[in-house]
PDB file of N, CA and C in Angstrom:
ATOM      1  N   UNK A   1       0.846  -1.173   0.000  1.00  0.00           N
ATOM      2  CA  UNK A   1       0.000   0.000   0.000  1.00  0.00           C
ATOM      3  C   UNK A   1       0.892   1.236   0.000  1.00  0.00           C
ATOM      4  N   UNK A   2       0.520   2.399  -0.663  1.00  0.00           N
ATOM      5  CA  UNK A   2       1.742   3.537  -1.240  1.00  0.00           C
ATOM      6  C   UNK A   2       0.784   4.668  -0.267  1.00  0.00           C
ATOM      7  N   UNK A   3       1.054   5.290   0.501  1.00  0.00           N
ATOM      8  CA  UNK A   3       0.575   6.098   1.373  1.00  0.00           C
ATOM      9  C   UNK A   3       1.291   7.088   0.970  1.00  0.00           C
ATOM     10  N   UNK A   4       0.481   8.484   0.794  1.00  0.00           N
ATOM     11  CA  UNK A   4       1.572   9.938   0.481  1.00  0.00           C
ATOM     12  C   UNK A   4       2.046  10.396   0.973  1.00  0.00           C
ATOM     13  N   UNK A   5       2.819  11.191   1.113  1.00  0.00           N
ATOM     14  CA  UNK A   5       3.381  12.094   2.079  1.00  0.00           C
ATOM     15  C   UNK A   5       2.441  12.533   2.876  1.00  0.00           C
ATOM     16  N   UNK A   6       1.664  13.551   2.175  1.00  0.00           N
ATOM     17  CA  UNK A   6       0.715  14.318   3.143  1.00  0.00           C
ATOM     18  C   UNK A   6      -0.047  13.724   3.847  1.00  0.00           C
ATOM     19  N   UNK A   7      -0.410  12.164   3.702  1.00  0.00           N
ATOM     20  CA  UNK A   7      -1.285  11.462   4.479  1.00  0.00           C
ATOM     21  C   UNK A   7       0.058  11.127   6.136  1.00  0.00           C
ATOM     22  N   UNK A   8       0.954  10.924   5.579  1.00  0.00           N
ATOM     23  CA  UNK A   8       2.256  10.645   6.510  1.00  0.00           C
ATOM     24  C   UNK A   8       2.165  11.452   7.507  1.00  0.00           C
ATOM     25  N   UNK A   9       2.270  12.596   6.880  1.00  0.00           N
ATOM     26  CA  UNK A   9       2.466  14.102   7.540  1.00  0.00           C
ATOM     27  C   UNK A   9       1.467  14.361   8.433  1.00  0.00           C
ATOM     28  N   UNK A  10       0.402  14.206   7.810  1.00  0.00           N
ATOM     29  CA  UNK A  10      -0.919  14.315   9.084  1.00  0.00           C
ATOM     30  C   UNK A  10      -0.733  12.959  10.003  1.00  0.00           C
ATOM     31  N   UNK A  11      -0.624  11.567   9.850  1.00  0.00           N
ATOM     32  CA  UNK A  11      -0.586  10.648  10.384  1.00  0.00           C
ATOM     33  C   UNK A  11       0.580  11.177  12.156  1.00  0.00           C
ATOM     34  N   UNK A  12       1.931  11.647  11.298  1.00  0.00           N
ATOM     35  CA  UNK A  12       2.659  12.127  12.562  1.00  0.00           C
ATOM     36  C   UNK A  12       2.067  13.542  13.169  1.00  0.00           C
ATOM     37  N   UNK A  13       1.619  13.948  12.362  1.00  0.00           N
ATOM     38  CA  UNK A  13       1.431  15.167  13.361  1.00  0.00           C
ATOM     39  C   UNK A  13       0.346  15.104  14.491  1.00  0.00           C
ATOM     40  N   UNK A  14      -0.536  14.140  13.992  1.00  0.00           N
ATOM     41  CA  UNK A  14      -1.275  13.975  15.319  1.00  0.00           C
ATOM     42  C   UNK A  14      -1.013  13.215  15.956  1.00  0.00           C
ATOM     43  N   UNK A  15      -0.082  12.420  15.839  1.00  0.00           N
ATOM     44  CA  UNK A  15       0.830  11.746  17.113  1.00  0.00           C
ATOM     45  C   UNK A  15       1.750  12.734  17.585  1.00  0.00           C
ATOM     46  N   UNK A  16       2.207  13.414  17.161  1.00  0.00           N
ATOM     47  CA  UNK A  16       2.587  14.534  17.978  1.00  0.00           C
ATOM     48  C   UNK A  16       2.122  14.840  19.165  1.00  0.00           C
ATOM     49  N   UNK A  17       0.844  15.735  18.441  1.00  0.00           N
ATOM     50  CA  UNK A  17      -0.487  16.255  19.544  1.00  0.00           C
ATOM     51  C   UNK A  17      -1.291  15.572  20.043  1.00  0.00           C
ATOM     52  N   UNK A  18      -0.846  14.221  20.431  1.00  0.00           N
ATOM     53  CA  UNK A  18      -1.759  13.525  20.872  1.00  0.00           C
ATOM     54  C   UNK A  18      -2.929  13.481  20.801  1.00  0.00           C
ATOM     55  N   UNK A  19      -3.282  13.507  19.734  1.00  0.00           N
ATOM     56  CA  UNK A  19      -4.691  12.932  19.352  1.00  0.00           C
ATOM     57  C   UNK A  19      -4.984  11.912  19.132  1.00  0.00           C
ATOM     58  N   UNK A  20      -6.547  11.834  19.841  1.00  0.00           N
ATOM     59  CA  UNK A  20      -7.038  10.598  20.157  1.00  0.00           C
ATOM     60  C   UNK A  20      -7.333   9.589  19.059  1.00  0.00           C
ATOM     61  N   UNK A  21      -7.393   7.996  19.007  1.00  0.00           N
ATOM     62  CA  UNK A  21      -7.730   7.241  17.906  1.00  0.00           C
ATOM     63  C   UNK A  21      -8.646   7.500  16.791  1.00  0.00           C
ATOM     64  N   UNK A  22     -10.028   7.837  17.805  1.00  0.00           N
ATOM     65  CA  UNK A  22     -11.038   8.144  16.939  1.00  0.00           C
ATOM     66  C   UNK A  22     -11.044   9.260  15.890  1.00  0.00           C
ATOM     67  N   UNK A  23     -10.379  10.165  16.557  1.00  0.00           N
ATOM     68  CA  UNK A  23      -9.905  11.391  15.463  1.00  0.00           C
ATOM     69  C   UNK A  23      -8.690  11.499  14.591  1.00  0.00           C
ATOM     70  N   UNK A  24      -8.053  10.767  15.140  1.00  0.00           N
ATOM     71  CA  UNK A  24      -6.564  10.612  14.044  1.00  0.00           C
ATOM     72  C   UNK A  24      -7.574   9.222  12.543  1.00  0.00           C
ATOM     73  N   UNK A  25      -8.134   8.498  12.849  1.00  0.00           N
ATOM     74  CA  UNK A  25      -9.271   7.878  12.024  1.00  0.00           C
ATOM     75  C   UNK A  25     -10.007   8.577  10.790  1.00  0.00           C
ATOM     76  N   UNK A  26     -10.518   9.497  11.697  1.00  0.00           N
ATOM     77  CA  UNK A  26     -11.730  10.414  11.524  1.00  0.00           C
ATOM     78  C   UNK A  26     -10.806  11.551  10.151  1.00  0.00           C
ATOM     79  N   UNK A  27      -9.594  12.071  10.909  1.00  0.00           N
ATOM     80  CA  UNK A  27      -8.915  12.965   9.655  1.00  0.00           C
ATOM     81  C   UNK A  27      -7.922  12.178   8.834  1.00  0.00           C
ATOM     82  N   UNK A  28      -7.824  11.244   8.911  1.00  0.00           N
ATOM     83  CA  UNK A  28      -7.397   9.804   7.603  1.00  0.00           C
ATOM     84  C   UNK A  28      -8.335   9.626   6.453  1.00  0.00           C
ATOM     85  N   UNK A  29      -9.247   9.594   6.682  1.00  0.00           N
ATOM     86  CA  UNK A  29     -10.711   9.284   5.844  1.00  0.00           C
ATOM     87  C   UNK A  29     -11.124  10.614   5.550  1.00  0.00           C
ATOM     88  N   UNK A  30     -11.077  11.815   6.267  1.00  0.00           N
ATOM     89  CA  UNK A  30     -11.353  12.437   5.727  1.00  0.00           C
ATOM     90  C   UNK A  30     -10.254  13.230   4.429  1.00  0.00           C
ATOM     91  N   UNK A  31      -9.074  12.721   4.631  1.00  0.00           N
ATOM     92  CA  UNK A  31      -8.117  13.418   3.772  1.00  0.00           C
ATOM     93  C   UNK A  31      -7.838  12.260   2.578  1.00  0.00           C
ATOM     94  N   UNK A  32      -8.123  11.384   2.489  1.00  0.00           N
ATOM     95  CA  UNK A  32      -7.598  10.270   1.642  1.00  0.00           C
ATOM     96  C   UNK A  32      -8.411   9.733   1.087  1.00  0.00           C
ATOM     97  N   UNK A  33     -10.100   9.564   1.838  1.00  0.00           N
ATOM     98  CA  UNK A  33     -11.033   9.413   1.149  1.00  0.00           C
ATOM     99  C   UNK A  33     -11.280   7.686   1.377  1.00  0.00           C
ATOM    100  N   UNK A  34      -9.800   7.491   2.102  1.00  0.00           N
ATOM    101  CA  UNK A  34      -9.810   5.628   2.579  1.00  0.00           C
ATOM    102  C   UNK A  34     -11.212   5.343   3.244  1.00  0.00           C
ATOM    103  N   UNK A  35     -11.400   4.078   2.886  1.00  0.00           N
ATOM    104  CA  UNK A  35     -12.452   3.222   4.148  1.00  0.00           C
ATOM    105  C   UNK A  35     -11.695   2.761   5.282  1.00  0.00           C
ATOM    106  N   UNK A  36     -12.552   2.310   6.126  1.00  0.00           N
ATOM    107  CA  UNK A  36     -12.311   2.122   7.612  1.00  0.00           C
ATOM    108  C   UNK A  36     -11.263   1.821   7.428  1.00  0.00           C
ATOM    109  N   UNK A  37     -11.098   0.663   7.335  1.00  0.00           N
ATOM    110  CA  UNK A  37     -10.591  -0.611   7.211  1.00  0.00           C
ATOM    111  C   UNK A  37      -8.771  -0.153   6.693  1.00  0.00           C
ATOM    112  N   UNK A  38      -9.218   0.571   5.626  1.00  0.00           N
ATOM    113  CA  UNK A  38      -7.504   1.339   5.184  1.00  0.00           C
ATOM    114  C   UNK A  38      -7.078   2.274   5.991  1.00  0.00           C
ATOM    115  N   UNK A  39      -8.318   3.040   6.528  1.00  0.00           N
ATOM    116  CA  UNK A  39      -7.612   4.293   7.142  1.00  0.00           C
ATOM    117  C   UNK A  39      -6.477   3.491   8.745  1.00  0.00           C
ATOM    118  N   UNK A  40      -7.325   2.579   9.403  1.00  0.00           N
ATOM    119  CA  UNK A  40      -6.431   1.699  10.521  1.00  0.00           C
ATOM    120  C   UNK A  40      -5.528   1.409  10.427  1.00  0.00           C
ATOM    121  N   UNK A  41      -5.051   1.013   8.972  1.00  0.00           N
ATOM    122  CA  UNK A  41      -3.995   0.288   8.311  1.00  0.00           C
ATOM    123  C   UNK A  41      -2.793   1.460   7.980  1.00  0.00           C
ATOM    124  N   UNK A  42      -3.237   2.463   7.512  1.00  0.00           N
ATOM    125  CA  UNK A  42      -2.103   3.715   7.682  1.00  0.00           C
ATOM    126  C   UNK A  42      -2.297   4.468   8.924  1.00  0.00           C
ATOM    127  N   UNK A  43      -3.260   4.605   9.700  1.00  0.00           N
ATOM    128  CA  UNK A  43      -2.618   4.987  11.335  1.00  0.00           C
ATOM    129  C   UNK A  43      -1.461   3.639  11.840  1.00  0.00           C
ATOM    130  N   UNK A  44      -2.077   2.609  11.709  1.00  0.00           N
ATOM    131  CA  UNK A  44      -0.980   1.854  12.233  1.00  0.00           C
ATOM    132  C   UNK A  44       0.366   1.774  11.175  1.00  0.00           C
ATOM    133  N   UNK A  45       0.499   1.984  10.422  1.00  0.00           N
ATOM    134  CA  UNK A  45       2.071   1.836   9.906  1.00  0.00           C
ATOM    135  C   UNK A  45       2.905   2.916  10.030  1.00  0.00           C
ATOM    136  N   UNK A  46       2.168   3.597  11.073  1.00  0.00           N
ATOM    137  CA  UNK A  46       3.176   4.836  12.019  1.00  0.00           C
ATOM    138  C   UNK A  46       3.924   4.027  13.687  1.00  0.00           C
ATOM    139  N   UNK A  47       4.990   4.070  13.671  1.00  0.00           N
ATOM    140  CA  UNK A  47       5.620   3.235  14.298  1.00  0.00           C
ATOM    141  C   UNK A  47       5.442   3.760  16.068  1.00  0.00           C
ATOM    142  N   UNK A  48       5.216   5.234  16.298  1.00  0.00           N
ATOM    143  CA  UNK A  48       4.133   5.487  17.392  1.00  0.00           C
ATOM    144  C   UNK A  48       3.409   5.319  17.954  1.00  0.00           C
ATOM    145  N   UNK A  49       2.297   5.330  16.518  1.00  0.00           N
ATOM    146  CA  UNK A  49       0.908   4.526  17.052  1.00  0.00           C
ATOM    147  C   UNK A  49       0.887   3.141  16.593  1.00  0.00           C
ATOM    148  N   UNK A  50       1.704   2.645  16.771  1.00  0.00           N
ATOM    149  CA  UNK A  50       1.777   1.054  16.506  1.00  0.00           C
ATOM    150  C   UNK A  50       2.118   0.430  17.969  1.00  0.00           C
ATOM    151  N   UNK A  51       3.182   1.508  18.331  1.00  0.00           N
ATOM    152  CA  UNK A  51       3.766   1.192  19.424  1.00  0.00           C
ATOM    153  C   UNK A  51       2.735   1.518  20.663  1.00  0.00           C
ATOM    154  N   UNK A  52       1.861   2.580  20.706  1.00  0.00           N
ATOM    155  CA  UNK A  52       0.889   2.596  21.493  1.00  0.00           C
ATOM    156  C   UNK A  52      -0.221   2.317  21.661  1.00  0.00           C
ATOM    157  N   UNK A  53      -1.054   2.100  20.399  1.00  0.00           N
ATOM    158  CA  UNK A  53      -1.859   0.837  20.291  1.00  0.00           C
ATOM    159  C   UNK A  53      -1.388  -0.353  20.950  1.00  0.00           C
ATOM    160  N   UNK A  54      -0.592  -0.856  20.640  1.00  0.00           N
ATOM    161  CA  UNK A  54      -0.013  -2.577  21.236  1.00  0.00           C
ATOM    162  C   UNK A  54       0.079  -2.403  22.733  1.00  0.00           C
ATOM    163  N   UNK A  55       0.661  -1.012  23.463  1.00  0.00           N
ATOM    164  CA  UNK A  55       0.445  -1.087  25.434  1.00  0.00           C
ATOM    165  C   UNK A  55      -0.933  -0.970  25.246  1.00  0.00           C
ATOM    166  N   UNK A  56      -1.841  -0.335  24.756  1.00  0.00           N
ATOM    167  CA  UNK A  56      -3.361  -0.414  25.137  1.00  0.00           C
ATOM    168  C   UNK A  56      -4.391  -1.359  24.870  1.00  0.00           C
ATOM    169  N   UNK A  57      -3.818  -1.812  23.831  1.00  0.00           N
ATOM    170  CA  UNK A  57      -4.390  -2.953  23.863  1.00  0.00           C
ATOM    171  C   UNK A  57      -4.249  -4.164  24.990  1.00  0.00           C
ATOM    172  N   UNK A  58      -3.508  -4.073  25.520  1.00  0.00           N
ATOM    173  CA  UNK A  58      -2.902  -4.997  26.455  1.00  0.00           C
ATOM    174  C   UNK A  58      -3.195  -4.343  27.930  1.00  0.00           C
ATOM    175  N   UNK A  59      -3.557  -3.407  27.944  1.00  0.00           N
ATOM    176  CA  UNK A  59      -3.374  -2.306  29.241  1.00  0.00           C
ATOM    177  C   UNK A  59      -4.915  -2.017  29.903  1.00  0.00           C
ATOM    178  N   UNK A  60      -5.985  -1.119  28.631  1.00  0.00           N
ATOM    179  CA  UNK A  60      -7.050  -0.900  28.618  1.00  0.00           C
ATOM    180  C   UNK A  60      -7.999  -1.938  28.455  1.00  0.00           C
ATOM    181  N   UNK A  61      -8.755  -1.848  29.381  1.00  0.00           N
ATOM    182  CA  UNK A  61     -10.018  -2.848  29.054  1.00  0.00           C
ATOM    183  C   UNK A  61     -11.015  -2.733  27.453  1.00  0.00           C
ATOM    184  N   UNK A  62     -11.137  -1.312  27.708  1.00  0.00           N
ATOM    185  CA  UNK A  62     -11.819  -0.516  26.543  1.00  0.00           C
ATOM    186  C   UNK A  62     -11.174  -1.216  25.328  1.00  0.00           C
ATOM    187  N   UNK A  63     -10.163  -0.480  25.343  1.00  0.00           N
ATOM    188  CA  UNK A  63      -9.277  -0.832  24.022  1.00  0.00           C
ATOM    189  C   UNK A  63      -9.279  -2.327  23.615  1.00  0.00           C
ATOM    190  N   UNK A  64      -8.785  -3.104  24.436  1.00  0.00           N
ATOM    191  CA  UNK A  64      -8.380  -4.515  24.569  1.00  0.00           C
ATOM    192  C   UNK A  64     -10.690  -5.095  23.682  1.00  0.00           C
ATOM    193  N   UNK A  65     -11.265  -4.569  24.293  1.00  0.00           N
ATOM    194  CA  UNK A  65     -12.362  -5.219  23.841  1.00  0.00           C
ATOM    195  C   UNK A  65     -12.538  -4.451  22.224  1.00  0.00           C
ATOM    196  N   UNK A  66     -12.485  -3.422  21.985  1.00  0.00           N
ATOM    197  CA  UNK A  66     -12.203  -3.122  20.936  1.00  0.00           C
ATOM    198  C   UNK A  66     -11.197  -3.924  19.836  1.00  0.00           C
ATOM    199  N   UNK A  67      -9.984  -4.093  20.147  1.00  0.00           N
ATOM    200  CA  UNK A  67      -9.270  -5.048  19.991  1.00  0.00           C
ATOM    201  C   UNK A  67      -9.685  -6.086  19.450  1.00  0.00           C
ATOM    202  N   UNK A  68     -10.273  -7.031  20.231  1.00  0.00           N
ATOM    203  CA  UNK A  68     -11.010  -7.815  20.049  1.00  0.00           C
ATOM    204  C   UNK A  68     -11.990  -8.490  19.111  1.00  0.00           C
ATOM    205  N   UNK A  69     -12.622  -7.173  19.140  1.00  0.00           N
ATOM    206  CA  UNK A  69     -14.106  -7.184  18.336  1.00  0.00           C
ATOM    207  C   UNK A  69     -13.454  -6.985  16.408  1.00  0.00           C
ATOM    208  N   UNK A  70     -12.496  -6.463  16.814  1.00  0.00           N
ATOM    209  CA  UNK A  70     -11.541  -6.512  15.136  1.00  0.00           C
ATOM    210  C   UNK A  70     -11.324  -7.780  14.389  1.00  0.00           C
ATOM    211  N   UNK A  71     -10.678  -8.290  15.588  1.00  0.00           N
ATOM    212  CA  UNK A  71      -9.971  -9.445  15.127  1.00  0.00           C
ATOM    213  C   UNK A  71     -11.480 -10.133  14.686  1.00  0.00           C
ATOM    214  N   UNK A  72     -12.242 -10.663  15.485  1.00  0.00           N
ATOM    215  CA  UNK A  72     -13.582 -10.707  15.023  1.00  0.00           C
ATOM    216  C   UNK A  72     -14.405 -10.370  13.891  1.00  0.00           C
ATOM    217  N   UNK A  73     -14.040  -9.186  13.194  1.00  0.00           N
ATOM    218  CA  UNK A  73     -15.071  -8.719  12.365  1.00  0.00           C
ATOM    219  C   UNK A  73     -14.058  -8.970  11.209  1.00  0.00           C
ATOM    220  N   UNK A  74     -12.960  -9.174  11.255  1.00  0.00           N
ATOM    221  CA  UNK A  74     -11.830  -9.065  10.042  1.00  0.00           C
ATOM    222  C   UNK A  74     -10.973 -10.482   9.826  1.00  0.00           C
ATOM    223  N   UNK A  75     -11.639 -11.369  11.065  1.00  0.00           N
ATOM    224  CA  UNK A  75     -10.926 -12.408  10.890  1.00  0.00           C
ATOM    225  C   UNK A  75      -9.399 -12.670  10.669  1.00  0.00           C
ATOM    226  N   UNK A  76      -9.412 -13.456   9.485  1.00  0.00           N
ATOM    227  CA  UNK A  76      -8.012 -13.806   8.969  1.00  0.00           C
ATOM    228  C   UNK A  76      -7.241 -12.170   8.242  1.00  0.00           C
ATOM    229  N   UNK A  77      -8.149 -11.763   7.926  1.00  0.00           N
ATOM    230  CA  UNK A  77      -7.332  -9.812   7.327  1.00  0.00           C
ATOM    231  C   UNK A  77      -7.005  -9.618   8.925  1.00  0.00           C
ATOM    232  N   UNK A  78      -7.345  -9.481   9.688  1.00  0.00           N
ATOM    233  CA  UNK A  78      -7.278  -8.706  10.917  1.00  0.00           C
ATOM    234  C   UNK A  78      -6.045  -7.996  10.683  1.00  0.00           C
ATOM    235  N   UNK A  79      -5.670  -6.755  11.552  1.00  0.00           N
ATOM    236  CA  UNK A  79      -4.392  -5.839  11.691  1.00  0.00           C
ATOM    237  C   UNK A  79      -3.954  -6.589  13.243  1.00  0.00           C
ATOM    238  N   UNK A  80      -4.887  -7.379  13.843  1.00  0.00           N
ATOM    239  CA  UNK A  80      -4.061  -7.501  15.087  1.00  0.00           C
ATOM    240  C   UNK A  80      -4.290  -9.378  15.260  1.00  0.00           C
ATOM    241  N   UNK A  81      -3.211  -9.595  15.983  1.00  0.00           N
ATOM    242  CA  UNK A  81      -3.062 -10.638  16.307  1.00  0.00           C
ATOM    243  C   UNK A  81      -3.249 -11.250  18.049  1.00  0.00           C
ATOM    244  N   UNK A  82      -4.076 -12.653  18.145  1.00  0.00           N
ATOM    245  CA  UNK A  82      -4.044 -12.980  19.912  1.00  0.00           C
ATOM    246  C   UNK A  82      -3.385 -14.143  19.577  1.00  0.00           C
ATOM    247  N   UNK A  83      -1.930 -14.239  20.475  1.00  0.00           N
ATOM    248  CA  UNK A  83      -1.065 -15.080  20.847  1.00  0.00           C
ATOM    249  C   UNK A  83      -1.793 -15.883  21.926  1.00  0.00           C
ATOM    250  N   UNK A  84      -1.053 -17.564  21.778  1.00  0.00           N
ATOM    251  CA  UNK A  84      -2.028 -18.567  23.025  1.00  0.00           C
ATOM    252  C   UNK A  84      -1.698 -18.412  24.586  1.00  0.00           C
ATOM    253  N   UNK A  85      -1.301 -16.556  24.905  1.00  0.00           N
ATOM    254  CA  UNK A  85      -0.935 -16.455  26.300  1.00  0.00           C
ATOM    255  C   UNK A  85      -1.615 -14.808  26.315  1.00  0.00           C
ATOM    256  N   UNK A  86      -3.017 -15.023  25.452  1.00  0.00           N
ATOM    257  CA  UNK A  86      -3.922 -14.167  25.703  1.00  0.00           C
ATOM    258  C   UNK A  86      -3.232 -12.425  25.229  1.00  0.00           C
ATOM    259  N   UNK A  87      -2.095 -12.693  24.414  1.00  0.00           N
ATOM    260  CA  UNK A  87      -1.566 -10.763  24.289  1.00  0.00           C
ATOM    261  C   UNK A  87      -1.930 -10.719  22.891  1.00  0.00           C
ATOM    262  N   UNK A  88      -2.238  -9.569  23.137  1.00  0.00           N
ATOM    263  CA  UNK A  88      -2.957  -8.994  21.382  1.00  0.00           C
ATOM    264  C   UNK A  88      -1.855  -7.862  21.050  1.00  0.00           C
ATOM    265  N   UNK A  89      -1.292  -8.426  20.075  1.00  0.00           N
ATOM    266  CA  UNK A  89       0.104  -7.521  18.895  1.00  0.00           C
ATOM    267  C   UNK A  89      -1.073  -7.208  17.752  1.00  0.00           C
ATOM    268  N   UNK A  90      -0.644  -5.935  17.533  1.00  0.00           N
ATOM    269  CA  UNK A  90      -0.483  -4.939  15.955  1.00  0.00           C
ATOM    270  C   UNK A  90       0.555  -5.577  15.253  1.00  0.00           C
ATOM    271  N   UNK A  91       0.445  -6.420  14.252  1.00  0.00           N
ATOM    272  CA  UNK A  91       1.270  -7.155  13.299  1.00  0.00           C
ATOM    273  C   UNK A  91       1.897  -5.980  12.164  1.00  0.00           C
ATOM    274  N   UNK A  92       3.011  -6.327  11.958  1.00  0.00           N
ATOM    275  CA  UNK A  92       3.909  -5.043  11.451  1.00  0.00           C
ATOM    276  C   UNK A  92       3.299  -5.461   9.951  1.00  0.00           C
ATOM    277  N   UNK A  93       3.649  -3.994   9.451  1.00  0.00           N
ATOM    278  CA  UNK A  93       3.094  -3.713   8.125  1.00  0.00           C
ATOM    279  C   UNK A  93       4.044  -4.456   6.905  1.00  0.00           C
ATOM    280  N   UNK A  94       3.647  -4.843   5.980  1.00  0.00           N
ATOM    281  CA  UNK A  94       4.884  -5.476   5.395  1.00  0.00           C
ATOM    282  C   UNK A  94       5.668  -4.249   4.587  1.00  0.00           C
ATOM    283  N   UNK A  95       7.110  -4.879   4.015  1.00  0.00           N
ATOM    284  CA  UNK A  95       7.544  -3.473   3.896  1.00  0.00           C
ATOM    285  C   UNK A  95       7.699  -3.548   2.141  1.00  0.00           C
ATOM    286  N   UNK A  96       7.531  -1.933   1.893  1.00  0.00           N
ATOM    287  CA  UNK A  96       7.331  -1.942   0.380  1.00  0.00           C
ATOM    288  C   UNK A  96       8.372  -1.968  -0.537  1.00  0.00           C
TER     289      UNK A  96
END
């Protein structure tokens, strides 16, 4: 998947400013025009929010059931993975 700069650029900058999932989402789709499903896929191939997704998932209840409900709805596509000692990894993006 070829992600642009400017999608990059916004991707870090609101990891910067800590902005929240739903809105770093929310201005993915709105700038790229991606579906769900893609826009997750370029928030996560920011190595930030890859890295902080994966403590919350593991950390937050919220998150962790969210989590969850992915792997669930996406099955075998899923972006995340549950190991047989119950930890849920963000599986790295492959590289282009």
């Amino acid at each position: 998947m070829r992600i642009s700069e400017n999608i990059l650029a916004l991707v870090d900058r609101l990891f910067q400013a800590q902005a929240t999932w739903p809105e770093l989402i929310k201005q993915i789709r709105a700038e790229s025009g991606a579906d769900l499903f893609t826009a997750q896929k370029i928030a996560l191939s920011h190595q930030g929010w890859r890295r902080l997704c994966n403590q919350r998932i593991n950390r937050d209840r919220d998150c962790r059931k969210q989590a969850i409900g992915h792997i669930k709805h996406y099955g075998p596509n899923s972006l995340i993975t549950l190991s047989i000692n119950e930890t849920l990894a963000i599986d790295e993006p492959p590289a282009d």
